[in-house]
Protein backbone atom coordinates (compact mmCIF):
# COMPACT_ATOMS: atom_id res chain seq x y z
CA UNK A 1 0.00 0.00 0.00
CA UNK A 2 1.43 3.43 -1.04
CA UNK A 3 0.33 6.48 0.38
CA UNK A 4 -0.62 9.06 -2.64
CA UNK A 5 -1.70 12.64 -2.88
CA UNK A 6 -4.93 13.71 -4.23
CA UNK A 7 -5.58 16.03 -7.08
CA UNK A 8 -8.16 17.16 -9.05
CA UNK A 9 -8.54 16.05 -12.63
CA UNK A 10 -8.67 18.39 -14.84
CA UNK A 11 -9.32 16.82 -18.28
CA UNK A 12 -12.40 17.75 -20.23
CA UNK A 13 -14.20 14.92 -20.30
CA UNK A 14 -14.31 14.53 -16.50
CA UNK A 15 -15.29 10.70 -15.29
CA UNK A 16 -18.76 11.12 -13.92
CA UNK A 17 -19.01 8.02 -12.61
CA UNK A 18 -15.84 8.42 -10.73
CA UNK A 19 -14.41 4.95 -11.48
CA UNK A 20 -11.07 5.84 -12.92
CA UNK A 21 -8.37 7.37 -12.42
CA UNK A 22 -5.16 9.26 -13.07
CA UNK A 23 -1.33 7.84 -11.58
CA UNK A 24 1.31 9.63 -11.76
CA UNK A 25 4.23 7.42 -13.63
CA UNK A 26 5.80 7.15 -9.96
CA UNK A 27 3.21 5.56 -8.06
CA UNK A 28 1.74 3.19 -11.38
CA UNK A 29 5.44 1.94 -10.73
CA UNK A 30 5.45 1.29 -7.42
CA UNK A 31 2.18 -0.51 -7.76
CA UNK A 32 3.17 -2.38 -11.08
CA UNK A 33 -0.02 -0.96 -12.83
CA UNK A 34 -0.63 0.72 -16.15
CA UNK A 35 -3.36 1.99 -18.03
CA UNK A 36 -6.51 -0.70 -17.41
CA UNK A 37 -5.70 -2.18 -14.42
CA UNK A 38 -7.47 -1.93 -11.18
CA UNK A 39 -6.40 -0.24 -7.96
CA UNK A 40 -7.87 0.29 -4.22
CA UNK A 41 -8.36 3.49 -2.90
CA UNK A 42 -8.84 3.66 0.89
CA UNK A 43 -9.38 6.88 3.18
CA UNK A 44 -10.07 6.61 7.05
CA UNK A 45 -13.38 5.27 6.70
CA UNK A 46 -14.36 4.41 3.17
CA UNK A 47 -12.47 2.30 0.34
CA UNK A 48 -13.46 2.16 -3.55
CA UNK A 49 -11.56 0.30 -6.45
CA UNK A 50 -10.74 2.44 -9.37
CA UNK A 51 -9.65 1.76 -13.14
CA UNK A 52 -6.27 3.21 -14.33
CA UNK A 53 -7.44 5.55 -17.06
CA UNK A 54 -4.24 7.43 -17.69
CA UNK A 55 -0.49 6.72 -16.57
CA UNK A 56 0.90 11.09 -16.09
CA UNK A 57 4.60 11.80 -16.14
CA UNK A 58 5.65 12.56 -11.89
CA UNK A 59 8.24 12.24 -9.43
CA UNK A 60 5.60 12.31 -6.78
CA UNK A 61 3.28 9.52 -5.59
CA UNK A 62 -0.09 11.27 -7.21
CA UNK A 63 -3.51 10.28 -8.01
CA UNK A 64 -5.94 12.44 -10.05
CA UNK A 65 -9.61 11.68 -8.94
CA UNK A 66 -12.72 13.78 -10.69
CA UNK A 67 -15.08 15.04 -8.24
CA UNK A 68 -17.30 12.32 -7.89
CA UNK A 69 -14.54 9.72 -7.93
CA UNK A 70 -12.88 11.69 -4.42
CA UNK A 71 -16.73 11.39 -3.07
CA UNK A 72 -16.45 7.80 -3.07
CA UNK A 73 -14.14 7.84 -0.64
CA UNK A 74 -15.05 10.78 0.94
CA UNK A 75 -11.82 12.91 0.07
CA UNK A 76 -10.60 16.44 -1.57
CA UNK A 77 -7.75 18.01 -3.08
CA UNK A 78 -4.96 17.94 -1.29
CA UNK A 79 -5.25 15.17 1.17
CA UNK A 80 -3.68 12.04 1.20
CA UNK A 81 -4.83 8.58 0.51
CA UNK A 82 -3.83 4.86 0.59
CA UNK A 83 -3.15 3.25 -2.96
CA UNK A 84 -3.09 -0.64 -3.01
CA UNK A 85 -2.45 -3.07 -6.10
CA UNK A 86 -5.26 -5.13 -4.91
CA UNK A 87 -9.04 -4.60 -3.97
CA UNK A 88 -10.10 -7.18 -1.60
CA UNK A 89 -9.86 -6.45 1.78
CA UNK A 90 -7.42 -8.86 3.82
CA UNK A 91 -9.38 -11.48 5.98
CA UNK A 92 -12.36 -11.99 4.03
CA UNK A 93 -16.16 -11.61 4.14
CA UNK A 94 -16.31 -11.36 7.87
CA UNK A 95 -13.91 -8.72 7.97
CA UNK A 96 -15.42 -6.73 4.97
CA UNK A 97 -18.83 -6.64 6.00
CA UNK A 98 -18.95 -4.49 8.67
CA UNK A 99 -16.48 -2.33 7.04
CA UNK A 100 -18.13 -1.79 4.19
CA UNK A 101 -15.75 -3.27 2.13
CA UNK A 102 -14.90 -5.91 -0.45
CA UNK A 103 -14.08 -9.31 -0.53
CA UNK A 104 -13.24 -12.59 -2.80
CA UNK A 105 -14.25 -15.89 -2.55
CA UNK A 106 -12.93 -18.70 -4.44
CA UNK A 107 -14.46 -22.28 -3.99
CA UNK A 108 -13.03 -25.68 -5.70
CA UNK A 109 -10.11 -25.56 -8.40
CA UNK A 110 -9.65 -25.86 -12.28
CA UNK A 111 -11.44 -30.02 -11.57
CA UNK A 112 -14.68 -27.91 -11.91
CA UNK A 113 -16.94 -28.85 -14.78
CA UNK A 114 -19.09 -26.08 -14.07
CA UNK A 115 -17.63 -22.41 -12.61
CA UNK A 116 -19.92 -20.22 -10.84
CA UNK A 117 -19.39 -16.71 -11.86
CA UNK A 118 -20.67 -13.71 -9.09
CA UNK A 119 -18.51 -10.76 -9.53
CA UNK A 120 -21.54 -8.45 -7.70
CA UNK A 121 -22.06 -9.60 -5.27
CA UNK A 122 -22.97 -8.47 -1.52
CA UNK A 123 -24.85 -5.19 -1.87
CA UNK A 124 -23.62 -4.41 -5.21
CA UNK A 125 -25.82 -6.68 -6.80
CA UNK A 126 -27.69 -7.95 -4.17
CA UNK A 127 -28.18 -11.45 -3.54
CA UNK A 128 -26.30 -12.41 -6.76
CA UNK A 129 -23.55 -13.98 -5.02
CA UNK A 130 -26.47 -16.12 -2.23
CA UNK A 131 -27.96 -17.77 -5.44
CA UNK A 132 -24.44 -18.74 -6.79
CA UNK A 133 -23.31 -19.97 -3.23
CA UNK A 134 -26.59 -22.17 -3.23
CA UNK A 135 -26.27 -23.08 -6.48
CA UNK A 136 -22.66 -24.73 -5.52
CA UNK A 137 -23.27 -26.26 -2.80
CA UNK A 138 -26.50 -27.96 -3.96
CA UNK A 139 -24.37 -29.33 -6.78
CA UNK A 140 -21.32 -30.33 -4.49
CA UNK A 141 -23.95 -32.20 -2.72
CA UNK A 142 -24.55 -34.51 -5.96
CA UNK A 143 -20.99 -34.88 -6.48
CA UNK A 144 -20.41 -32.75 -9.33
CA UNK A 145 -17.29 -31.37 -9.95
CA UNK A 146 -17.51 -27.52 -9.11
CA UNK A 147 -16.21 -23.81 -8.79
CA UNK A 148 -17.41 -20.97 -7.74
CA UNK A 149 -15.65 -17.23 -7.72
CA UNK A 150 -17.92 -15.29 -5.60
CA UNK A 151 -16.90 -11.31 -4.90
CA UNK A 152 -18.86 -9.33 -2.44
CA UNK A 153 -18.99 -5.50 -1.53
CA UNK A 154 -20.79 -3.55 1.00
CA UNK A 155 -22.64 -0.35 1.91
CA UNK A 156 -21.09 1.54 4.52
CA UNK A 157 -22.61 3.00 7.34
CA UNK A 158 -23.03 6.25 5.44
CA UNK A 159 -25.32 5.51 2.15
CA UNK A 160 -26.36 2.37 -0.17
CA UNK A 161 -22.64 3.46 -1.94
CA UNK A 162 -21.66 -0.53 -2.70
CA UNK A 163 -22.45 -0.26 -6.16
CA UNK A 164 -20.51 2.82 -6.81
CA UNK A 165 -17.81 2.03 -5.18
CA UNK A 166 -17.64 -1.61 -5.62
CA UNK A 167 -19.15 -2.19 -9.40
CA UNK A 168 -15.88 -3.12 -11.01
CA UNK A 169 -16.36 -4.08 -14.95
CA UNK A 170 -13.98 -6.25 -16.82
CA UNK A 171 -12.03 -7.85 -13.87
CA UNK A 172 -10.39 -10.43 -15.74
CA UNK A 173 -8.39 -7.80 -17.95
CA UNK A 174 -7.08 -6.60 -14.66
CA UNK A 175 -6.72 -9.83 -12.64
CA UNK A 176 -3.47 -9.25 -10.67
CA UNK A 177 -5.76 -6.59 -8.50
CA UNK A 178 -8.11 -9.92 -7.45
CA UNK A 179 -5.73 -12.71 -6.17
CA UNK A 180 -8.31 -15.51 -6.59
CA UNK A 181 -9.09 -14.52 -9.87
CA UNK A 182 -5.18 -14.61 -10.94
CA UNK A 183 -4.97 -17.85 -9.67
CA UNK A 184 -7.74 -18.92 -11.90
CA UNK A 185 -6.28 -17.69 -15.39
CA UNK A 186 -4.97 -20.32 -16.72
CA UNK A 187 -8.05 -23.08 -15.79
CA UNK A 188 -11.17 -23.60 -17.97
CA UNK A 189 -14.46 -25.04 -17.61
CA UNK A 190 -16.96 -27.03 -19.81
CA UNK A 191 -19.48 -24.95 -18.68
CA UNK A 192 -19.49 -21.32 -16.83
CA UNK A 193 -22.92 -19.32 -15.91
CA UNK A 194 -22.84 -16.19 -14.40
CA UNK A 195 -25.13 -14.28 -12.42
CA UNK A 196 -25.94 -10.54 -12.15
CA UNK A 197 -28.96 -8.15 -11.24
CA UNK A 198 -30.17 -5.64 -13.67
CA UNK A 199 -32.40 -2.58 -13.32
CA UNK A 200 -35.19 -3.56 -15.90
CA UNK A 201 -37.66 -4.87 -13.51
CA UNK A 202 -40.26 -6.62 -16.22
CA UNK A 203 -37.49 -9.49 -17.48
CA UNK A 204 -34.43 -12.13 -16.94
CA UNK A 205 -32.22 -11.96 -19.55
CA UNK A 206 -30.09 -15.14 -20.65
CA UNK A 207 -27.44 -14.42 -22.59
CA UNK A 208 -24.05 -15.45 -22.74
CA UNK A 209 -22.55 -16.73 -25.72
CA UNK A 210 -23.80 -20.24 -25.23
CA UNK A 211 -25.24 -22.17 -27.55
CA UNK A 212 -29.12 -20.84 -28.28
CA UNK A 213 -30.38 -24.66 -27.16
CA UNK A 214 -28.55 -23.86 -23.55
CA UNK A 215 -29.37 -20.93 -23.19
CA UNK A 216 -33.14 -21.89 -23.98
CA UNK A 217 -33.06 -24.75 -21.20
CA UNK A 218 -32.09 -22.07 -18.54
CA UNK A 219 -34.77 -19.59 -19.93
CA UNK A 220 -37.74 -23.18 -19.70
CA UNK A 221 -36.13 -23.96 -16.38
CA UNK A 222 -36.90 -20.32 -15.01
CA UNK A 223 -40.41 -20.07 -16.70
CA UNK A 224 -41.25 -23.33 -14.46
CA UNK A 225 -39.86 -22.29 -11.25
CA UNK A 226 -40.78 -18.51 -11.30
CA UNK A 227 -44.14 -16.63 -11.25
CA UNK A 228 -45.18 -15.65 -14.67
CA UNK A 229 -45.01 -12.02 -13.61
CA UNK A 230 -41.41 -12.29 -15.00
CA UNK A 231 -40.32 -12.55 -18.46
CA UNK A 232 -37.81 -14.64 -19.75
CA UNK A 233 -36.20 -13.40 -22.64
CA UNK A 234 -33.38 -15.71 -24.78
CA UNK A 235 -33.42 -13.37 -27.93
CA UNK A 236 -30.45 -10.73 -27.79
CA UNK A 237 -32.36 -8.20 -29.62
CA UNK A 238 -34.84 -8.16 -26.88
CA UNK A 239 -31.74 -7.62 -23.67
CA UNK A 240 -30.38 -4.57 -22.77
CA UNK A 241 -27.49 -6.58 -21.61
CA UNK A 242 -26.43 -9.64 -23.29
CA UNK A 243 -23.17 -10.36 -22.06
CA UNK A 244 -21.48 -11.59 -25.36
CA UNK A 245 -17.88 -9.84 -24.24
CA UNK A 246 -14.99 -12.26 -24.74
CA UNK A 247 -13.41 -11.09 -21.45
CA UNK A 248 -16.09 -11.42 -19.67
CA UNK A 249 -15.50 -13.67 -16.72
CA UNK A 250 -18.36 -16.01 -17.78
CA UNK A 251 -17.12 -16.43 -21.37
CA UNK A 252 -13.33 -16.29 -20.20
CA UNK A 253 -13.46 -19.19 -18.81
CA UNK A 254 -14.79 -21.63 -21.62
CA UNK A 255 -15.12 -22.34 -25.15
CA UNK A 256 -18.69 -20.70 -26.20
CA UNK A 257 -20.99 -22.35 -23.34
CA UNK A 258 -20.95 -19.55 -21.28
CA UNK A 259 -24.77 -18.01 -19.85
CA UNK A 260 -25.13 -14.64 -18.15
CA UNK A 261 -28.15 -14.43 -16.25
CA UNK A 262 -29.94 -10.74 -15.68
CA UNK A 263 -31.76 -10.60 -12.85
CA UNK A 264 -34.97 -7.84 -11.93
CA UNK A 265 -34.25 -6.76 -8.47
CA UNK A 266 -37.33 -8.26 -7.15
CA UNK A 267 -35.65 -11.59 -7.77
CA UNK A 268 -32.63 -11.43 -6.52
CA UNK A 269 -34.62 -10.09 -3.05
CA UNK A 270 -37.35 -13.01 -2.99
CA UNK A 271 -36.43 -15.52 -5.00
CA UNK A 272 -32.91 -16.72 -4.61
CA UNK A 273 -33.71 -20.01 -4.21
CA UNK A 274 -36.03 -20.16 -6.52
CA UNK A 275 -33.01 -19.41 -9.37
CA UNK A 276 -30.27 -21.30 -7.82
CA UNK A 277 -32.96 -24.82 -8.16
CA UNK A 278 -33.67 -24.33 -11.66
CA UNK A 279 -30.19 -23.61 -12.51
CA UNK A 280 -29.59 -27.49 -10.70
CA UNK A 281 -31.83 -28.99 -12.29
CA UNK A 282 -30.55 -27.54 -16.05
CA UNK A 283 -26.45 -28.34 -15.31
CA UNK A 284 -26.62 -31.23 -12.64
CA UNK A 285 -28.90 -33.05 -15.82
CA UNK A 286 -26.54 -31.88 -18.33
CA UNK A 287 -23.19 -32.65 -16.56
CA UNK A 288 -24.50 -35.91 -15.12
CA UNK A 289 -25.04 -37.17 -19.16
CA UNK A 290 -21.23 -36.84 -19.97
């Protein structure tokens, strides 16, 4: 952890979200990163990650935050923070919770025929990471082969702030910030579904870039198990979000049989259970006929 001044940014397009960043080219090398990775930012009381937008010629450790990006972590111009090459805080869930923090979770090894993919988890996209715990065990209990990588972050005491602070995108591109995720690289899996919440409250997306016939099973499995309040859409013309990237962690890790679920937020609150069953039911039938 490197201790870094603040600064303003002042580029035009200023980051409204506040996700990224600005290093100066002495701190990016004391924390091996370049443009694209991730960092952890961390003031008395709150922590964010951040993407590396822009590496700046300087002797001095220095970070360039916009304004909403030093709001985060409750910060201003000036002031110093603590830089770290990696997000998760040390000791785990337990110790993140309360905090309002982040942690990683990594379940099984590269045996897996099946990974579990819940990069939002905790409050970020709540209940996201529940289903894909449930989902693993209930399969471990069969005796199928496994994995889960399960990430949680959490609102501090101040404001429902996980998602801002927490909502990393594209982890996988910037895996030596998430130690379990590193570890996992090099492994793949005959079969990876992932599972996020979205904000359109009238449908479940499955996407992915499965195979239209997997993808389909999921979408049956759902219709069966969940009140018919909820559409279930399979058709990528008809998602908001298909989740078709390549480095996406649940098309990373196979060859074209990944499935991204989308979740209404109504699910993910009541009907956890619900999502993690059908999604049994669909792999522990397909894995148990090879």
């Amino acid at each position: 952890m490197v201790q870094a001044r603040v600064e303003s940014r002042t580029d035009v397009a200023e980051d409204e979200s506040g996700r990224t960043c600005h290093l100066s080219s002495r701190l990016a090398e004391r924390l091996d990163k370049e443009h694209g990775d991730h960092v952890r930012l961390e003031n008395d009381y709150l922590a964010a990650h951040a993407e590396v937008e822009q590496v700046t010629a300087g002797a001095e450790e220095t970070i360039w935050l916009s304004g909403t990006g030093r709001d985060r972590i409750g910060t201003r111009p000036g002031e110093t923070v603590h830089v770290d090459a990696t997000i998760p805080l040390e000791g785990g869930y337990m110790a993140a919770w309360p905090r309002g923090d982040f942690s990683e979770t990594l379940w099984g090894d590269e045996r897996g025929d099946l990974l579990i993919s819940c990069p939002h988890g905790g409050d970020i996209e709540f209940g996201t990471d529940d289903i894909g715990a449930r989902l693993f065990r209930s399969l471990r209990a069969t005796g199928t082969p496994v994995t889960a990588w399960l990430c949680h972050g959490f609102n501090s005491g101040f404001a429902s702030d996980a998602f801002s602070r927490w909502h990393m995108k594209k982890p996988v591109t910037a895996a030596d910030a998430y130690p379990e995720l590193e570890r996992m690289l090099d492994w793949r899996f005959a079969y990876v579904v992932g599972i996020h919440m979205h904000s359109y409250s009238e449908y479940i997306a499955v996407g992915g870039r499965a195979p239209d016939s997997l993808r389909e099973s999921v979408g049956d499995a759902l219709r069966e198990t969940l009140p018919a309040d909820f559409e279930i859409r399979t058709d990528y013309d008809e998602m908001a979000l298909a989740g078709r990237g390549e480095t996406s962690s649940v098309n990373y890790f196979c060859d074209g049989t990944g499935v991204q679920l989308e979740l209404p937020p109504m699910v993910c609150y009541r009907y956890r259970k619900r999502v993690a069953d059908a999604l049994h039911d669909v792999y522990g039938a397909l894995l148990e006929e090879e």
